[in-house]
Structure formats: C-alpha cells, structure tokens
Protein backbone atom coordinates (compact mmCIF):
# COMPACT_ATOMS: atom_id res chain seq x y z
CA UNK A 1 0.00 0.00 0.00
CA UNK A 2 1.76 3.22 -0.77
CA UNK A 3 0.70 5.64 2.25
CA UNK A 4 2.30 8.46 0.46
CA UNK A 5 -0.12 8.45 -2.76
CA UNK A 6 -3.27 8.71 -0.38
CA UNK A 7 -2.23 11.16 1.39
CA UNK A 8 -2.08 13.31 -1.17
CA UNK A 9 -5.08 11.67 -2.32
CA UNK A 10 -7.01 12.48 0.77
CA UNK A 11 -5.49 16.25 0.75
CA UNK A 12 -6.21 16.71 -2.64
CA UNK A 13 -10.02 15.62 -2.06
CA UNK A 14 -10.34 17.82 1.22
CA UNK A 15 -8.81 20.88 -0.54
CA UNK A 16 -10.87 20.56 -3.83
CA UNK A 17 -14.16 19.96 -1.73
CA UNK A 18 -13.35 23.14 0.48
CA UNK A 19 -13.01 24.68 -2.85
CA UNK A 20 -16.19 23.66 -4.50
CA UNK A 21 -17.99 24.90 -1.34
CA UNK A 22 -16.67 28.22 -1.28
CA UNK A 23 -17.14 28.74 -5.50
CA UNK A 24 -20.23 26.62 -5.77
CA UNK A 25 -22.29 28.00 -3.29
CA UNK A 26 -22.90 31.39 -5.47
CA UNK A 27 -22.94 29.35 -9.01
CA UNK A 28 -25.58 27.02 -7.70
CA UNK A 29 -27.82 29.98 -6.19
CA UNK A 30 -27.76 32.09 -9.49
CA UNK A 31 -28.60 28.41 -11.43
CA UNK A 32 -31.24 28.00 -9.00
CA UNK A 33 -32.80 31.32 -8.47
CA UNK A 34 -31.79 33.46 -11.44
CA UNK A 35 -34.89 33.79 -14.61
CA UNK A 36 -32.53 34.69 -17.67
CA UNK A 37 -33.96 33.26 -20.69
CA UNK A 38 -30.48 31.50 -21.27
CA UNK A 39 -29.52 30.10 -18.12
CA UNK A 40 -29.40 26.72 -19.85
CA UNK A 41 -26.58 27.30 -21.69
CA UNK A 42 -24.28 27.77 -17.98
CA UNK A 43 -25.62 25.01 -16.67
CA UNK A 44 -24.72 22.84 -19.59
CA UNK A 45 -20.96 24.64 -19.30
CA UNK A 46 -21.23 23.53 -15.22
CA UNK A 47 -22.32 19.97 -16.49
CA UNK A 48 -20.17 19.68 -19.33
CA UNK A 49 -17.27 17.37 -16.99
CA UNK A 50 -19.58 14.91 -16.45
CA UNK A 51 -20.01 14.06 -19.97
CA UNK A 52 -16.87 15.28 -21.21
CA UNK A 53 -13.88 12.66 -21.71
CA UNK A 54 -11.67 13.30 -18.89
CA UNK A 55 -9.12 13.28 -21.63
CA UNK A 56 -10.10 16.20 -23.27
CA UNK A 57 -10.91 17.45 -20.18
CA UNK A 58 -7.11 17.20 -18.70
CA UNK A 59 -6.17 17.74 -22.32
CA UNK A 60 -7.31 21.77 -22.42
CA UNK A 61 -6.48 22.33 -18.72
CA UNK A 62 -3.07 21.20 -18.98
CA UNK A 63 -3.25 23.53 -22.10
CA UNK A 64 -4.38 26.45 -19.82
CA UNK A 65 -1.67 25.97 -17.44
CA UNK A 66 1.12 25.75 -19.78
CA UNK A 67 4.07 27.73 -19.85
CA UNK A 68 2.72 29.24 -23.27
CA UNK A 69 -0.55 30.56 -21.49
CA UNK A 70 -1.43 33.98 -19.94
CA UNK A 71 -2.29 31.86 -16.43
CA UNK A 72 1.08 29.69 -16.85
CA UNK A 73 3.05 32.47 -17.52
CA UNK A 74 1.75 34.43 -14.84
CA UNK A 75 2.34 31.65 -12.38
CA UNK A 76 6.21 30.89 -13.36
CA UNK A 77 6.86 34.61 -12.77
CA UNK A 78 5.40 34.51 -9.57
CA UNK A 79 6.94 31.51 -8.31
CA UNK A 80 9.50 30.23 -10.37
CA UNK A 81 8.23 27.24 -11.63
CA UNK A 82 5.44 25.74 -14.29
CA UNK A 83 1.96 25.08 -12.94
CA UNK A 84 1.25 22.10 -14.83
CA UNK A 85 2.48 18.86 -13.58
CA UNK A 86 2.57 20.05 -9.99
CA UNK A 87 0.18 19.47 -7.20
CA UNK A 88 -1.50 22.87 -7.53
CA UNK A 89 -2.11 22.40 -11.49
CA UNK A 90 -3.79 19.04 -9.97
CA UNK A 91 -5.78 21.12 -7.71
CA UNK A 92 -6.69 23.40 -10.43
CA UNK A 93 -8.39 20.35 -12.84
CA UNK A 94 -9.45 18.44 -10.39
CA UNK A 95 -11.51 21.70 -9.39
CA UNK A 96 -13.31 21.81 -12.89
CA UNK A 97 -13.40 17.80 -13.12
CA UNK A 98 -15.38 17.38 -9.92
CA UNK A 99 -17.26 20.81 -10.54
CA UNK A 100 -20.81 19.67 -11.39
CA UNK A 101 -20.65 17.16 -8.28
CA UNK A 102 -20.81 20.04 -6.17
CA UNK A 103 -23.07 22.30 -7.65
CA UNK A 104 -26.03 20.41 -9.24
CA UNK A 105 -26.48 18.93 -5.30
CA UNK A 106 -26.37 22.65 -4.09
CA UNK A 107 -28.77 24.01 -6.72
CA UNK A 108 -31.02 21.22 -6.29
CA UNK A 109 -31.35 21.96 -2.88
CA UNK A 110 -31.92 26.04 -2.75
CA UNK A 111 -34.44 24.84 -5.99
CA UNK A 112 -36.23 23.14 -3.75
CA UNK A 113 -36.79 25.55 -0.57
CA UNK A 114 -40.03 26.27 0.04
CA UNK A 115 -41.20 29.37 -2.06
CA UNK A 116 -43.50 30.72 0.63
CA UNK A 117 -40.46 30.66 3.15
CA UNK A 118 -38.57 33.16 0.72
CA UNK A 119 -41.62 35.44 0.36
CA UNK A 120 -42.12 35.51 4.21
CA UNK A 121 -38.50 36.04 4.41
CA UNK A 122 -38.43 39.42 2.30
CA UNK A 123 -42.07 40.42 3.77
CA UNK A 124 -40.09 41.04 7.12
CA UNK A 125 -37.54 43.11 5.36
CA UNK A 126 -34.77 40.54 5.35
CA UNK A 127 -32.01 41.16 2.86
CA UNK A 128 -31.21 38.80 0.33
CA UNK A 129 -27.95 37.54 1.94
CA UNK A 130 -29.71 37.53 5.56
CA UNK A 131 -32.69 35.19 3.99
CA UNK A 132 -29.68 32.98 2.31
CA UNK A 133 -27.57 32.30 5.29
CA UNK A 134 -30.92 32.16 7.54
CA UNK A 135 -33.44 30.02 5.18
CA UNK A 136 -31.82 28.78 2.06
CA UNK A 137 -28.69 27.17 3.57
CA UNK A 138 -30.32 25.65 7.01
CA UNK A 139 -32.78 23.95 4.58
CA UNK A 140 -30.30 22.49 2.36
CA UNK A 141 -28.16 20.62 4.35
CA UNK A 142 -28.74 17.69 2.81
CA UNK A 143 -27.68 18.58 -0.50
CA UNK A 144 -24.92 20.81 0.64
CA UNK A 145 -23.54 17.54 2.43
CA UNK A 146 -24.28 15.69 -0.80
CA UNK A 147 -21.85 17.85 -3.12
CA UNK A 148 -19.57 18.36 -0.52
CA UNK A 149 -18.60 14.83 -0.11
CA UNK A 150 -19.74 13.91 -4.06
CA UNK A 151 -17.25 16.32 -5.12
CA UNK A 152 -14.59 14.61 -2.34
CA UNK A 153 -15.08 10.90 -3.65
CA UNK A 154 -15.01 11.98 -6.78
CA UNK A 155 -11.91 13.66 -6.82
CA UNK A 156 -10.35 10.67 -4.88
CA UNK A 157 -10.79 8.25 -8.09
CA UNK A 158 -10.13 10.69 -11.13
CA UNK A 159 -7.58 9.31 -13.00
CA UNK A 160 -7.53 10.71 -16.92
CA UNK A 161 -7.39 14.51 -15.53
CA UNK A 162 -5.02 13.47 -12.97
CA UNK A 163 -2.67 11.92 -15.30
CA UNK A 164 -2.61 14.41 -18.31
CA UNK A 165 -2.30 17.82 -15.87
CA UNK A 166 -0.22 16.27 -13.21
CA UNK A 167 1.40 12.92 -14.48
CA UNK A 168 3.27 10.34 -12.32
CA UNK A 169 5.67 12.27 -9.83
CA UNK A 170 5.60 10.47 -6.76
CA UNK A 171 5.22 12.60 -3.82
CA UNK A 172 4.07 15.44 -5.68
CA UNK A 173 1.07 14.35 -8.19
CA UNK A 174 0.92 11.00 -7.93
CA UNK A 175 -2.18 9.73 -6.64
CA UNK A 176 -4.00 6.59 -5.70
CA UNK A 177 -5.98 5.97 -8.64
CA UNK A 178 -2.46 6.51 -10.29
CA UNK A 179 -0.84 4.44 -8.32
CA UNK A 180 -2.95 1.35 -9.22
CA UNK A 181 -2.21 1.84 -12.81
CA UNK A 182 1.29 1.55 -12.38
CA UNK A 183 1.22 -1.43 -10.13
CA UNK A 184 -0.95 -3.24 -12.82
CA UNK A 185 1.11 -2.11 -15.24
CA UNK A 186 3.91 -3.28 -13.56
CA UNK A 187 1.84 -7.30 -12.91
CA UNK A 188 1.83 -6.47 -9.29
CA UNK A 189 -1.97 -7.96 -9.05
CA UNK A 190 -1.57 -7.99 -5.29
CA UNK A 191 -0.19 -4.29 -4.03
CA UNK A 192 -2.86 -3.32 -6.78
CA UNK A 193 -6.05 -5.37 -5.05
CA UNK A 194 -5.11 -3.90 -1.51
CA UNK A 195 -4.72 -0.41 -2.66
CA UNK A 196 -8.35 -0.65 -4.96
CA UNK A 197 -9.98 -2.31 -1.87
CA UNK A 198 -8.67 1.02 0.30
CA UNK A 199 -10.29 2.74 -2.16
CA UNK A 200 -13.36 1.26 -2.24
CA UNK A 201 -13.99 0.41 1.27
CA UNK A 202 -13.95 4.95 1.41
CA UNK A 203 -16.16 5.52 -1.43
CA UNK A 204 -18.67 3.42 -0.30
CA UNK A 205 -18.19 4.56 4.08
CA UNK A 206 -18.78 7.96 1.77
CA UNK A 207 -21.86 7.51 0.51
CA UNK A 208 -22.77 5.75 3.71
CA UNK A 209 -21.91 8.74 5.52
CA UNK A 210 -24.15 10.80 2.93
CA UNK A 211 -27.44 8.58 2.71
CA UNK A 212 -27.29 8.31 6.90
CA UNK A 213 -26.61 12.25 7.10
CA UNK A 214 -29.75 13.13 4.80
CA UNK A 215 -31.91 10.52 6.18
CA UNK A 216 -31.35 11.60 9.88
CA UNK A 217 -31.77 15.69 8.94
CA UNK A 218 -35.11 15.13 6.71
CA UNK A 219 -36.55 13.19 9.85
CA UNK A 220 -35.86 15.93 12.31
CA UNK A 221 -36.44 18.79 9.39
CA UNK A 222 -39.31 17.30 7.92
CA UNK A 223 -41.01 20.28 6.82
CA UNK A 224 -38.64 21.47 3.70
C-alpha cells in the first residue's frame, strides 16, 4: 500500500471539496434562483465534466496551465516554476473535473426551498444575503452535504485529468488511482487489489456517511 499516494489523495479531495464549497455555493444559487432566458446554456458549461472525456478534459487544462498561457506564464513569474504537472495544477483540474458534483447537489437543494419561506422572508424586510444564510442554507443541508462529499469521492478516483495535468511524480502528483495503474502495469496484481480495496472500502463509508446524514436531517427537518 503506498501511504504516500493517499495522502495526497485524501489532501487533494479535502482541498478541492473546500473549494467547491466556497465557488459553488454562489454558481448554484444564481442556477437556482436566477430567470434569464439562457440560463441553460451555464448550466450545460457547469455539467459539461460529467459528460466530457476526462481526456479532453485534462487535455485543455493542462493547455491552460502551460508555460505558453497567460495563467502559466503568470504563475512561473510569480513563483518560479510551471503550474502544470505540480500538485497545484492538480488542484486546479481536479476543481473543474469534480465541478458539477458540487453544484447540481447545491442548486437542487436552494431549488427546492419552500417558495413561501422566501416570500415571508423578504415580507419582514430581510435582505437577500440575511434570507440565504438564515433560510436557504439551514434547509439544504442535505444537499450541501451531498456535493460536498460527491465532489470529495469523486476527486479521490479521477484518473484521466489526474494523469494528463499532473502525471506520475511520486510525492508530488501522484495519486491513488495513479498508483494502481502503475502497479498493474507493472503485474503487481496484489499491491494493486489492496490499494483498490482502500479505495473502495472509502467511497462506499462515503456515501454511507451521505445517505445516513440526509436521512437523519429530513426526519428531524421534515417540513422542507
């Protein structure tokens, strides 16, 4: 089992999911509440990952964070080195790969607050950030939990963005789902089994973790 690859794993999945939380949260509100005529077209853009090859996917981020490009160029002034194939330039894909696991779940769930709840909200003269962090959010902790720990399991099993942004540096971008490639690659059936069991056994405690948390809140909020 090589610790060191889900480690990062685990910090890459934590820091993308605090991400997605902090940028989702205002995407998924204008998606859910916002009546321009084409709306459709940025949630298709929002969606697009989870159709989209992660190939071509890894392909035109690895693109955007070349040396060649305004954000790559920026980057190696400020730091000294390239963004892509580092653990940041990871962070960076990952962010658009597991995108639409976040936000769909969060727009669901402000879609879905009571109407009446809103209007009472602004009939008392509550502001529009006041009624969000005092209606809308409370009532969607179910589906905020959802994307938060959607967008974490999914990010701990990417593999085609992984590999084309960051490739196979171990210690740096090398992750688990990477990590079982090689030891296949390399007819090492056995280190390959335990690591994909490790893996498995925390996706599924994951969505454990999410069907218990939403069951338990919808029985003592039952009246979303």
């Amino acid at each position: 089992m090589n610790w060191q690859a889900l480690w990062l794993t685990i910090q890459l999945g934590v820091l993308v999911a605090a991400i997605l939380l902090v940028a989702g949260l205002p995407i998924a509100h204008w998606i859910a509440f916002s009546r321009w005529r084409w709306k459709f077209l940025i949630e298709a853009v929002v969606a697009l990952p989870i159709v989209l090859p992660p190939t071509v996917l890894g392909f035109y981020v690895l693109i955007a964070l070349g040396s060649r490009s305004p954000l790559g160029r920026f980057w190696q002034s400020l730091t000294g080195h390239p963004l892509a194939f580092t653990f940041e330039g990871l962070v960076i894909g990952s962010v658009f790969y597991s995108l639409p696991f976040a936000v769909q779940p969060f727009a669901a769930g402000f879609a879905s607050v009571n109407p009446r709840l809103l209007a009472a909200s602004a009939t008392l003269g509550a502001s529009n950030a006041k009624t969000f962090f005092r209606v809308i959010l409370p009532l969607s902790i179910p589906s905020l939990i959802t994307g938060i720990v959607l967008s974490f399991a999914h990010t701990l099993g990417e593999f085609g963005v992984v590999l084309m942004v960051g490739g196979d540096i171990p210690g740096h971008t090398r992750t688990v789902s990477i990590d079982i490639y090689d030891k296949v690659q390399a007819l090492d059936y056995a280190s390959a089994n335990t690591t994909a069991l490790v893996l498995l056994a925390i996706s599924f405690v994951m969505l454990a973790l999410v069907y218990g948390l939403n069951r338990q809140v919808r029985m003592v909020a039952p009246w979303k």
